[in-house]
N, C-alpha and C. Protein backbone atom coordinates (compact mmCIF):
# COMPACT_ATOMS: atom_id res chain seq x y z
N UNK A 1 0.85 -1.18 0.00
CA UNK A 1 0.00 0.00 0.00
C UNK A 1 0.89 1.23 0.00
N UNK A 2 0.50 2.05 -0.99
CA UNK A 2 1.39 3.38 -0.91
C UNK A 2 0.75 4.52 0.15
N UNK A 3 1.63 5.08 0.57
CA UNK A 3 0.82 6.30 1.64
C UNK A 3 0.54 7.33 0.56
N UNK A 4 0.62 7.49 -0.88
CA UNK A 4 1.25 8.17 -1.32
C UNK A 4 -0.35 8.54 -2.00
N UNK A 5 -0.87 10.10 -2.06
CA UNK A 5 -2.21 10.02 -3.31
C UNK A 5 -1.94 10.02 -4.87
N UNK A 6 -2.29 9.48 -5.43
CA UNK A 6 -2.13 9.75 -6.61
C UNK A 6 -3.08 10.43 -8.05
N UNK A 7 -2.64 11.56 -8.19
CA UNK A 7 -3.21 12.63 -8.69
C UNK A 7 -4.48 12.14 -9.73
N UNK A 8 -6.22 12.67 -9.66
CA UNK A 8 -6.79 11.58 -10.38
C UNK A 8 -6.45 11.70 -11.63
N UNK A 9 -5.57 13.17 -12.31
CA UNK A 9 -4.66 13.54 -14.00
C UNK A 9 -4.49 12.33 -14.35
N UNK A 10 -3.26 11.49 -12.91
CA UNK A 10 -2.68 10.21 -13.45
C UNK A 10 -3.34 9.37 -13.30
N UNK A 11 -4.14 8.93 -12.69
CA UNK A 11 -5.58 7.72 -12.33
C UNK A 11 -5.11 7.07 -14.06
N UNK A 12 -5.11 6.04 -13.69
CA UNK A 12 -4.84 4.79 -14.71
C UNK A 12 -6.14 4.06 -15.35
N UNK A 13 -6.65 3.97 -14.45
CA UNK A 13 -8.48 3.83 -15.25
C UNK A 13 -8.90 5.34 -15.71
N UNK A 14 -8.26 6.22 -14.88
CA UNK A 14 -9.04 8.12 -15.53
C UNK A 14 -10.39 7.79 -15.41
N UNK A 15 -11.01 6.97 -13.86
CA UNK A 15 -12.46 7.92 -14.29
C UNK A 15 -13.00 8.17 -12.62
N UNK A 16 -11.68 8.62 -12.01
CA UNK A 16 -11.76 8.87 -10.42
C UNK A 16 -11.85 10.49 -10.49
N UNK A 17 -12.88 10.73 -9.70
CA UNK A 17 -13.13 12.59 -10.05
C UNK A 17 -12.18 12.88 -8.44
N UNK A 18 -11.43 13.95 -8.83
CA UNK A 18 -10.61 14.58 -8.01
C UNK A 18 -11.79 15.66 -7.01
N UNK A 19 -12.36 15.21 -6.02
CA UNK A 19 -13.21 16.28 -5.11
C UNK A 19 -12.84 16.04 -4.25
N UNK A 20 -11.97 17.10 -3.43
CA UNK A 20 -11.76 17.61 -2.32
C UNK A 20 -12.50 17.09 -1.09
N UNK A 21 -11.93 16.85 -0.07
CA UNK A 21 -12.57 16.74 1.43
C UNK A 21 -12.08 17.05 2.56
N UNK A 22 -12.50 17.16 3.85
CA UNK A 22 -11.40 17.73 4.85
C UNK A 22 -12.30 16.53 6.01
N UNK A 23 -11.51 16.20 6.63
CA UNK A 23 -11.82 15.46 7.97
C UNK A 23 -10.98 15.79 9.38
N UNK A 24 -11.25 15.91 10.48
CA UNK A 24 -10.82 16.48 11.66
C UNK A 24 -10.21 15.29 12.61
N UNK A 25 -8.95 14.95 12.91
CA UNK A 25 -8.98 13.54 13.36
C UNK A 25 -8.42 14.22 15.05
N UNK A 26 -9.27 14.10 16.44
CA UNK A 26 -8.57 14.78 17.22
C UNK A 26 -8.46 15.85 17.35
N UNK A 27 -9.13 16.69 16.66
CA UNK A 27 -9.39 18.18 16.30
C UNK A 27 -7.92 18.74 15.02
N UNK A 28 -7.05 17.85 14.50
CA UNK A 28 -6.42 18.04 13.23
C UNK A 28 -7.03 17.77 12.04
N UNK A 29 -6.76 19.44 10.99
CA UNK A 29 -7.61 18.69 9.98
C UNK A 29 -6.52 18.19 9.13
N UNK A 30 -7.01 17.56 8.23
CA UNK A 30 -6.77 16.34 6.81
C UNK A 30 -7.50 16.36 5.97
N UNK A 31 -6.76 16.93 4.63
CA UNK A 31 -7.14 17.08 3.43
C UNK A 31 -6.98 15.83 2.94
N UNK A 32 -8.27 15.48 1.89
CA UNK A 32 -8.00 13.86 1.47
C UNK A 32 -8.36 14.38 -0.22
N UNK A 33 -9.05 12.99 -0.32
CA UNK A 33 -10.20 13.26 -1.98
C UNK A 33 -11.50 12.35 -1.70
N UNK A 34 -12.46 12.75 -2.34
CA UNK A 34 -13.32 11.59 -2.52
C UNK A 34 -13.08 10.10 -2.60
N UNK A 35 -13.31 9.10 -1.99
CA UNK A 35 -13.33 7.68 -2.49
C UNK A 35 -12.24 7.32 -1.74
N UNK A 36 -11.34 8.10 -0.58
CA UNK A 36 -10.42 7.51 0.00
C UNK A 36 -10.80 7.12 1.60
N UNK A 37 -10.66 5.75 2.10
CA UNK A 37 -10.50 5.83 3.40
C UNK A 37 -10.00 6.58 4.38
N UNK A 38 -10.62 7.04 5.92
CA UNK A 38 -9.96 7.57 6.71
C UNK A 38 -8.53 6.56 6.88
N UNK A 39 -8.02 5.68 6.76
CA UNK A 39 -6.82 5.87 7.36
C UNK A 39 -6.18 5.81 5.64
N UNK A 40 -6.94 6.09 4.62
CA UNK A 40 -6.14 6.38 3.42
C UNK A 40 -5.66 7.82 3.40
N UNK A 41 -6.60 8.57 3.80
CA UNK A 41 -6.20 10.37 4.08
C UNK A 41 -5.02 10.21 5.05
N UNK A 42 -5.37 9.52 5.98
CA UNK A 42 -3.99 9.03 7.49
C UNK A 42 -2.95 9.01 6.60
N UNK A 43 -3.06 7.88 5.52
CA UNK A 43 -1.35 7.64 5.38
C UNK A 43 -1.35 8.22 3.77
N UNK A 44 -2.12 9.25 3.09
CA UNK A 44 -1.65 9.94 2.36
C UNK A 44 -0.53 11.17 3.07
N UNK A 45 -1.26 11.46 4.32
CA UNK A 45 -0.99 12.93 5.26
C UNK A 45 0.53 12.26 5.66
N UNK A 46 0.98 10.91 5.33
CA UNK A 46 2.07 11.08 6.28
C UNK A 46 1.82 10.54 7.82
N UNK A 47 0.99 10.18 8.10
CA UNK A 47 0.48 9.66 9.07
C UNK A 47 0.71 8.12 9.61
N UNK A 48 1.40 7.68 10.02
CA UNK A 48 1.47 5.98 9.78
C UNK A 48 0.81 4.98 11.29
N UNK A 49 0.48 6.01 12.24
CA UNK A 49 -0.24 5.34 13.51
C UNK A 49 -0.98 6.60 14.15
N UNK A 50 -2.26 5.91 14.43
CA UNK A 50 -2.88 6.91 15.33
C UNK A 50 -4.02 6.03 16.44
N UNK A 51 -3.39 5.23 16.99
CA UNK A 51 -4.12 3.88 18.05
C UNK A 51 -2.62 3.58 18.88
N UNK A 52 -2.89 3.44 20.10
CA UNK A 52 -1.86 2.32 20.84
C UNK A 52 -2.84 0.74 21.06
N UNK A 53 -2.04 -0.07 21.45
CA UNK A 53 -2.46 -1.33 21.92
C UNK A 53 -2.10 -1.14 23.26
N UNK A 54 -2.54 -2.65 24.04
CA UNK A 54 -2.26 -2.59 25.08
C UNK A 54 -1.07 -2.44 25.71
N UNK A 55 0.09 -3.07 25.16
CA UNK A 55 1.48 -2.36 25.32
C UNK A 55 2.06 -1.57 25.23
N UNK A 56 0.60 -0.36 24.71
CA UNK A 56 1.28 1.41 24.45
C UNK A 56 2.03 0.95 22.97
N UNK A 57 2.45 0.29 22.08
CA UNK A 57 2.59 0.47 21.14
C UNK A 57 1.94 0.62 19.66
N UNK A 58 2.52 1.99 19.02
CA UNK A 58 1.46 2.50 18.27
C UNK A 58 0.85 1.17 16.95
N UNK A 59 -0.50 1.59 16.71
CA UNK A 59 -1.08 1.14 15.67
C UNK A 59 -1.59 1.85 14.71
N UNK A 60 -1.77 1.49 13.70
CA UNK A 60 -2.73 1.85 12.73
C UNK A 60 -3.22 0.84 11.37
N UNK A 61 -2.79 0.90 10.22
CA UNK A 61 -3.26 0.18 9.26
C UNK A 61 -1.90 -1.39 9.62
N UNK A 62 -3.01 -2.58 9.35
CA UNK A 62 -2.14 -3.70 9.51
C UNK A 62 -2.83 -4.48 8.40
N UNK A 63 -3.64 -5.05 8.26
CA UNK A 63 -4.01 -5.89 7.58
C UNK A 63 -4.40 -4.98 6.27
N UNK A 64 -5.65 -3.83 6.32
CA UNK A 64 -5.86 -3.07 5.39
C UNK A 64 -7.38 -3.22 4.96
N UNK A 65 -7.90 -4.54 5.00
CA UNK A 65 -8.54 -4.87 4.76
C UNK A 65 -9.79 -5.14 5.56
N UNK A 66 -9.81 -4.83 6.70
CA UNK A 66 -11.07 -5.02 7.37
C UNK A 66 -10.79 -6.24 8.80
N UNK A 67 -9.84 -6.79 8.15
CA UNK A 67 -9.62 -8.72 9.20
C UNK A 67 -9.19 -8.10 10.40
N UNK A 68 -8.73 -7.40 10.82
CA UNK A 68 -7.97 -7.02 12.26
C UNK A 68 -8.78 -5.80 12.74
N UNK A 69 -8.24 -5.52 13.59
CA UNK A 69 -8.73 -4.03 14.73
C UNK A 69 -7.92 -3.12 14.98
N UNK A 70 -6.68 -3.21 14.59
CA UNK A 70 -5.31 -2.30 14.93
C UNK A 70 -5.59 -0.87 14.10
N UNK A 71 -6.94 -0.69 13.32
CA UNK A 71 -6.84 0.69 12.85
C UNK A 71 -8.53 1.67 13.77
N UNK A 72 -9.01 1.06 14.25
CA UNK A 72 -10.10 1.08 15.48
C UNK A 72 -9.91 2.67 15.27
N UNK A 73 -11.08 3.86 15.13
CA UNK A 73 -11.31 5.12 15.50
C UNK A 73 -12.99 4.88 15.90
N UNK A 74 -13.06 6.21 16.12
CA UNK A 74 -14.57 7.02 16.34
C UNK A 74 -14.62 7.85 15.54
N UNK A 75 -15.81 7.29 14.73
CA UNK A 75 -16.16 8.73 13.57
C UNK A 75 -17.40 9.25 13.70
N UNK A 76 -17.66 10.41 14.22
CA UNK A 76 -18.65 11.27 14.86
C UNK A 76 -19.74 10.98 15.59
N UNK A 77 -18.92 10.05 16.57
CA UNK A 77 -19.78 9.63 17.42
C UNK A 77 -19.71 7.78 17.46
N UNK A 78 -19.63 7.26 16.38
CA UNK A 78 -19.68 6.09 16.56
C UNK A 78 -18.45 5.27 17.07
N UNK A 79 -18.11 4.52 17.20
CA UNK A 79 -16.66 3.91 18.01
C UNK A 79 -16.63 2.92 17.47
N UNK A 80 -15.73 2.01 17.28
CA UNK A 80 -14.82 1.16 16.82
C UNK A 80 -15.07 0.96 14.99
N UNK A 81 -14.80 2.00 14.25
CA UNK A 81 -15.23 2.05 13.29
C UNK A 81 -13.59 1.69 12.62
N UNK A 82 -13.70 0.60 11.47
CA UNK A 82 -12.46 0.27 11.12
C UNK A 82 -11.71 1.65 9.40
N UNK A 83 -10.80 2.03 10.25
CA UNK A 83 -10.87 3.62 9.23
C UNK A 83 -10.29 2.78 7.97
N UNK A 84 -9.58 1.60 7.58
CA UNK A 84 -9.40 1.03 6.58
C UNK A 84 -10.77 0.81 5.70
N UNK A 85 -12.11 0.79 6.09
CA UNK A 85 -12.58 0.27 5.57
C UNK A 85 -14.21 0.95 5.77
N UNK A 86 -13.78 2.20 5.86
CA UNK A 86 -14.80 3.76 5.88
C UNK A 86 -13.68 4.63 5.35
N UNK A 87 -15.09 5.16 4.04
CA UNK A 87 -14.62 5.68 3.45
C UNK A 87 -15.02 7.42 4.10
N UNK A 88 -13.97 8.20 3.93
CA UNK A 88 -14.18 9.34 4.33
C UNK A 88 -14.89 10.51 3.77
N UNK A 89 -15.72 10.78 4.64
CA UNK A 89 -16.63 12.36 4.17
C UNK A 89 -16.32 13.41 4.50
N UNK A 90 -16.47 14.52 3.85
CA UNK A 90 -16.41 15.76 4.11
C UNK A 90 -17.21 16.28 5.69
N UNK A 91 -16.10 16.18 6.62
CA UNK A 91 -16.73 17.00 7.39
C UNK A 91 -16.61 16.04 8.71
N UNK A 92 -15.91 14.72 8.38
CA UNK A 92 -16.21 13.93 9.29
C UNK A 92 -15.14 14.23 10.50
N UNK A 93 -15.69 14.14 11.93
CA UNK A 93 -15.33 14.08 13.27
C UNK A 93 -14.78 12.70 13.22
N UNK A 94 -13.34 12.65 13.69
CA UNK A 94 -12.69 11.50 14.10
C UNK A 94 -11.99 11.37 15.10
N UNK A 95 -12.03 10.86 16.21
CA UNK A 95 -11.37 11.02 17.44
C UNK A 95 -10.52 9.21 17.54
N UNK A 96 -9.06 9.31 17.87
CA UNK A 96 -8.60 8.29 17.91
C UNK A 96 -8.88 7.48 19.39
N UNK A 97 -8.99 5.69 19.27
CA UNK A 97 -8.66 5.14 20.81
C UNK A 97 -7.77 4.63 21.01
N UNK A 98 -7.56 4.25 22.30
CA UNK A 98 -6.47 3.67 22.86
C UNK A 98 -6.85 2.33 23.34
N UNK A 99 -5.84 1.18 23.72
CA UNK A 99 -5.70 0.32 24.49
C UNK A 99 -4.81 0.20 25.69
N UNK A 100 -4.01 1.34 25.40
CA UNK A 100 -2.72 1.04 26.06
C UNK A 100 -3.33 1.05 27.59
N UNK A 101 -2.65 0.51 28.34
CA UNK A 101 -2.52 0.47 29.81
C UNK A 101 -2.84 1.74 31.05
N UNK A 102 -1.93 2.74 30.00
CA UNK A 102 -2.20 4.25 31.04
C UNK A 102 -3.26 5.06 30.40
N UNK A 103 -3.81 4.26 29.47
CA UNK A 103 -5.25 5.13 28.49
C UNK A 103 -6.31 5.73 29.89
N UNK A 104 -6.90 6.57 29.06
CA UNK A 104 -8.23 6.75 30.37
C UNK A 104 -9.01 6.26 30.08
N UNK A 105 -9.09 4.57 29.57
CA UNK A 105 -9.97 3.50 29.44
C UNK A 105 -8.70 2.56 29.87
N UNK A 106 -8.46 2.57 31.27
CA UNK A 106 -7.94 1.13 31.49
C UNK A 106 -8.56 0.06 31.57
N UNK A 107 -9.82 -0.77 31.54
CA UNK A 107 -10.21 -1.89 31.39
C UNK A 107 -10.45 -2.28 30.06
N UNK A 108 -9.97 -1.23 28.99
CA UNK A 108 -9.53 -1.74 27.63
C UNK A 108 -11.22 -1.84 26.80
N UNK A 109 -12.22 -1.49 27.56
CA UNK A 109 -13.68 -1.52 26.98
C UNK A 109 -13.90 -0.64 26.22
N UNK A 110 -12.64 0.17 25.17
CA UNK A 110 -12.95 0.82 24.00
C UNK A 110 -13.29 -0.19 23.01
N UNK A 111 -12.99 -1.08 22.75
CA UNK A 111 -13.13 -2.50 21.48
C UNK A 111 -12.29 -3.00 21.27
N UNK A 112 -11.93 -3.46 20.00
CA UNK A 112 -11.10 -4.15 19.00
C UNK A 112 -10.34 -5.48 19.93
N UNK A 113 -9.35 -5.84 19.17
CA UNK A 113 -8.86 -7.09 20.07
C UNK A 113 -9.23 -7.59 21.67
N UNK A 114 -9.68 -8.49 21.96
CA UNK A 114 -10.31 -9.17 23.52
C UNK A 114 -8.62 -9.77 23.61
């Protein structure tokens, strides 16, 4: 997976419309495009983790595909939403969780991995 966007000029099929979006992750915004996942805007921005696990070590995209939990956000309101696999809107509220140990959810009852 590239972090990288690629301009829809160069789009290789050419029939991806280049429209603008902004999403707030944590109160940072992130410029994306239409048709890209929140953690595709994540790792266009340069972004490569925004989750700890329970060992405090960071997460974000692992599998890519939906099979795991290591990319786990809240998008305006809802919680354990897998950002690999929501696609991002204009306007959307995203607040990251934690697992780690010193989180202010220590009994780990944000979601993803039991």
């Amino acid at each position: 997976m590239s972090p990288r966007l690629v301009p829809a000029s160069a789009d290789a099929a050419g029939r991806r419309p280049d429209v603008p979006l902004r999403i707030t992750v944590d109160g940072v915004p992130y410029n994306g495009a239409a048709g890209q996942t929140i953690a595709g805007v994540l790792l266009a921005a340069g972004r490569r983790s925004w989750r700890n696990g329970p060992s405090g070590a960071p997460r974000g995209v692992f599998c890519g595909i939906g099979a795991c939990f290591d990319c786990l956000v809240t998008v305006n309101g809802d919680r354990d939403v897998r950002a690999c696999r929501r696609r991002a809107a204009d306007g959307d509220a995203v607040t990251t969780q934690s697992r780690a140990a010193d989180s202010a959810d220590p009994a780990g009852t944000d979601g993803g991995e039991r």
